[in-house]
C-alpha atoms as a PDB file:
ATOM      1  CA  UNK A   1       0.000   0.000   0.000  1.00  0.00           C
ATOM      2  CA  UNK A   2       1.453   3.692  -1.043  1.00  0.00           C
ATOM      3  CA  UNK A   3       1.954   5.944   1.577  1.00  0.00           C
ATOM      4  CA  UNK A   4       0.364   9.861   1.979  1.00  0.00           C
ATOM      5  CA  UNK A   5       3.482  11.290   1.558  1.00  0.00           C
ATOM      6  CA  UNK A   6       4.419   8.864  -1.904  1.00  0.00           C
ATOM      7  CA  UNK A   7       1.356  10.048  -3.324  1.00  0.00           C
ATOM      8  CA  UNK A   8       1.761  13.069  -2.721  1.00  0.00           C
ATOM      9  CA  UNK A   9       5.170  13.406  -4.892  1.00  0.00           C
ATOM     10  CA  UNK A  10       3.058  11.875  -7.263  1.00  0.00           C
ATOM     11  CA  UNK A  11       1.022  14.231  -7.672  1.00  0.00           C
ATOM     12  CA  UNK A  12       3.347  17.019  -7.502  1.00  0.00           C
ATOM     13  CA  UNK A  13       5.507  15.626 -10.239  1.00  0.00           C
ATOM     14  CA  UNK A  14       2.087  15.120 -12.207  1.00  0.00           C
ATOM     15  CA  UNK A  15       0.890  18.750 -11.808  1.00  0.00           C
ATOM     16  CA  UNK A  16       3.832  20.085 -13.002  1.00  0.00           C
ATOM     17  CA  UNK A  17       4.098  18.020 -16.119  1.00  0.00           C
ATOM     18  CA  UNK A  18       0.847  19.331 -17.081  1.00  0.00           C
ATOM     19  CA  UNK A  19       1.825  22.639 -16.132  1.00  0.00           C
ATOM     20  CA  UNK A  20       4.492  22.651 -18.312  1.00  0.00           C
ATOM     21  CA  UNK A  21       3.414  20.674 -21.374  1.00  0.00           C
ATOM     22  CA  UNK A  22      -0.263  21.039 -20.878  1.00  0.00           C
ATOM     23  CA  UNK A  23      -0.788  23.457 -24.396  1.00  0.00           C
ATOM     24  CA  UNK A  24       1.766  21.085 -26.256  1.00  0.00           C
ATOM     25  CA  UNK A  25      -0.629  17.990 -25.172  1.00  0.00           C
ATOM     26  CA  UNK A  26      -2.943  16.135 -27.614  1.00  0.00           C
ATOM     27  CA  UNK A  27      -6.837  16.223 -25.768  1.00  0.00           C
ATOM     28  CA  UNK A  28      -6.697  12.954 -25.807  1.00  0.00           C
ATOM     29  CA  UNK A  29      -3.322  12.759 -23.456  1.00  0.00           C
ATOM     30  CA  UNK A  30      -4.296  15.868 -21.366  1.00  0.00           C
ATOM     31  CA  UNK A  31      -7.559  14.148 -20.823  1.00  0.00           C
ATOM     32  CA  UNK A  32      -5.680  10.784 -19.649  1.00  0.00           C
ATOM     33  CA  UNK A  33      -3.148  12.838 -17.305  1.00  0.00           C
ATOM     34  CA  UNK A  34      -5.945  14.880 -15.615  1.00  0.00           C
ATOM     35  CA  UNK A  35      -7.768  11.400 -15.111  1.00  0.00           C
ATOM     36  CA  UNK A  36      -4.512   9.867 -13.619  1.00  0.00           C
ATOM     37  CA  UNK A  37      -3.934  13.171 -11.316  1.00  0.00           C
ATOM     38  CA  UNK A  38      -7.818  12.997 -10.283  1.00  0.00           C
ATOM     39  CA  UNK A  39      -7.419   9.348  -9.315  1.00  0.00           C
ATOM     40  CA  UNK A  40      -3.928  10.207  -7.369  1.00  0.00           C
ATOM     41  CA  UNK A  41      -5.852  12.986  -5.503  1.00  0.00           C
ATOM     42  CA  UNK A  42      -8.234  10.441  -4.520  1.00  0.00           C
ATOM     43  CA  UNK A  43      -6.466   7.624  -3.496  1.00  0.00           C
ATOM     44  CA  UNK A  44      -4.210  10.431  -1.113  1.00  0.00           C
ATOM     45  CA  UNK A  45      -7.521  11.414   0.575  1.00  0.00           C
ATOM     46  CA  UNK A  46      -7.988   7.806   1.170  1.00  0.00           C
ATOM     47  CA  UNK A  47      -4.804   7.266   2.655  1.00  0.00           C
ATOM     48  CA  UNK A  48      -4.632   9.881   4.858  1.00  0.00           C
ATOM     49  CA  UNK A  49      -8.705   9.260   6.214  1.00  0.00           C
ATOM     50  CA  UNK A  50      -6.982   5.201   6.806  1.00  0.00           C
ATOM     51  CA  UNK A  51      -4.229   7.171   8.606  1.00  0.00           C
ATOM     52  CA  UNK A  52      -6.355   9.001  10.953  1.00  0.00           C
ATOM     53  CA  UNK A  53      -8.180   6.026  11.489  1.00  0.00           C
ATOM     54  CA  UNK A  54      -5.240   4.160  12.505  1.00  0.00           C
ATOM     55  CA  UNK A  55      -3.895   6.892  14.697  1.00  0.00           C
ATOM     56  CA  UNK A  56      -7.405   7.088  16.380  1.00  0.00           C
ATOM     57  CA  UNK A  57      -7.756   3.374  17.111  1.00  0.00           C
ATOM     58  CA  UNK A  58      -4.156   3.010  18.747  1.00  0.00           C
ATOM     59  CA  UNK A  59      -4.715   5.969  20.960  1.00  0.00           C
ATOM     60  CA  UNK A  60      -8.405   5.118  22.074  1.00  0.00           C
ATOM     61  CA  UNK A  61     -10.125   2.534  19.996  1.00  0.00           C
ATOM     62  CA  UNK A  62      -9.339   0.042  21.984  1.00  0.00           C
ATOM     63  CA  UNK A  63     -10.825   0.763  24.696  1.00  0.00           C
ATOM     64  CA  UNK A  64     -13.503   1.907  23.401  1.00  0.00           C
ATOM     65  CA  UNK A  65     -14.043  -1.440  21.700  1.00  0.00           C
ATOM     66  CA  UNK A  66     -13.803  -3.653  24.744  1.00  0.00           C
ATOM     67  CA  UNK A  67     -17.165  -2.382  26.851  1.00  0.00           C
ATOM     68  CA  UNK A  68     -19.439  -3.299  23.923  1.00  0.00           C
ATOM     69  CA  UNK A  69     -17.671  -6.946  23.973  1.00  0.00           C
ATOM     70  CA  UNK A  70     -18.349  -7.134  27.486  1.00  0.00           C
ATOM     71  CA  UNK A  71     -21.708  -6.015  27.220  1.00  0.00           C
ATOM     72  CA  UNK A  72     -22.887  -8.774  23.820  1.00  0.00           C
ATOM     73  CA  UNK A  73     -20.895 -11.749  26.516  1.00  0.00           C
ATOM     74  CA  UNK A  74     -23.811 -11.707  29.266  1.00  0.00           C
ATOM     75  CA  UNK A  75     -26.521 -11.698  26.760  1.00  0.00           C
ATOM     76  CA  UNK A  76     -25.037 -14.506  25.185  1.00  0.00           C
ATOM     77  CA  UNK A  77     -24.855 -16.360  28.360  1.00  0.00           C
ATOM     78  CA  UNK A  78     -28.639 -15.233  29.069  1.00  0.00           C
ATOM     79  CA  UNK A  79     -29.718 -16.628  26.168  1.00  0.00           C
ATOM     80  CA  UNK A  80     -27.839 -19.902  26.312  1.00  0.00           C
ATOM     81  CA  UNK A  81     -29.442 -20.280  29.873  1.00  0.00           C
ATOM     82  CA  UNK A  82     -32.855 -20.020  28.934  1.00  0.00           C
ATOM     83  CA  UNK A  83     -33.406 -22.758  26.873  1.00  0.00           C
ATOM     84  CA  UNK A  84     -31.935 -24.781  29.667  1.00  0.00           C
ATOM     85  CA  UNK A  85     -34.410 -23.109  31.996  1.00  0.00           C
ATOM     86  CA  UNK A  86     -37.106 -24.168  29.662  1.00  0.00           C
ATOM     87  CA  UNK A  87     -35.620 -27.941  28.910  1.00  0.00           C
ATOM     88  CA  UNK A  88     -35.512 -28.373  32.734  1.00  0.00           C
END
């Protein structure tokens, strides 16, 4: 998986190629290079949202996700008791 920071030479190097040869370009290239440079842009945005994720989940995700699992264990166990309740 590529990196923020990869991308974001990527798109750099990108912008200034069709900075620089962007009136010299066929329509049919400039078209294809502002498609490539969209996607880039994209996928960055993507990458740095996964980031933040990741960042957010090792500071407090964790234990945030353990009360929930606690909660779902006794209603498990309630549930598994009543049929033997009713078998009984």
């Amino acid at each position: 998986m590529v990196t923020a920071g990869q991308l974001k030479t990527k798109i750099d190097t990108l912008r200034k190629k069709l900075e620089e040869k962007g009136p010299s370009l066929s329509a049919a290239t400039r078209r294809l290079k502002t498609k490539r440079l969209k996607r880039l842009q994209r996928a960055r945005r993507v990458a740095l949202a996964m980031d933040k994720k990741r960042a957010d989940e090792k500071k407090g995700g964790k234990t945030a996700a353990s009360p929930p699992a606690a909660e779902e264990k006794p209603v498990a166990a309630g549930s598994g008791a009543a049929p033997q309740e009713a078998g009984a």
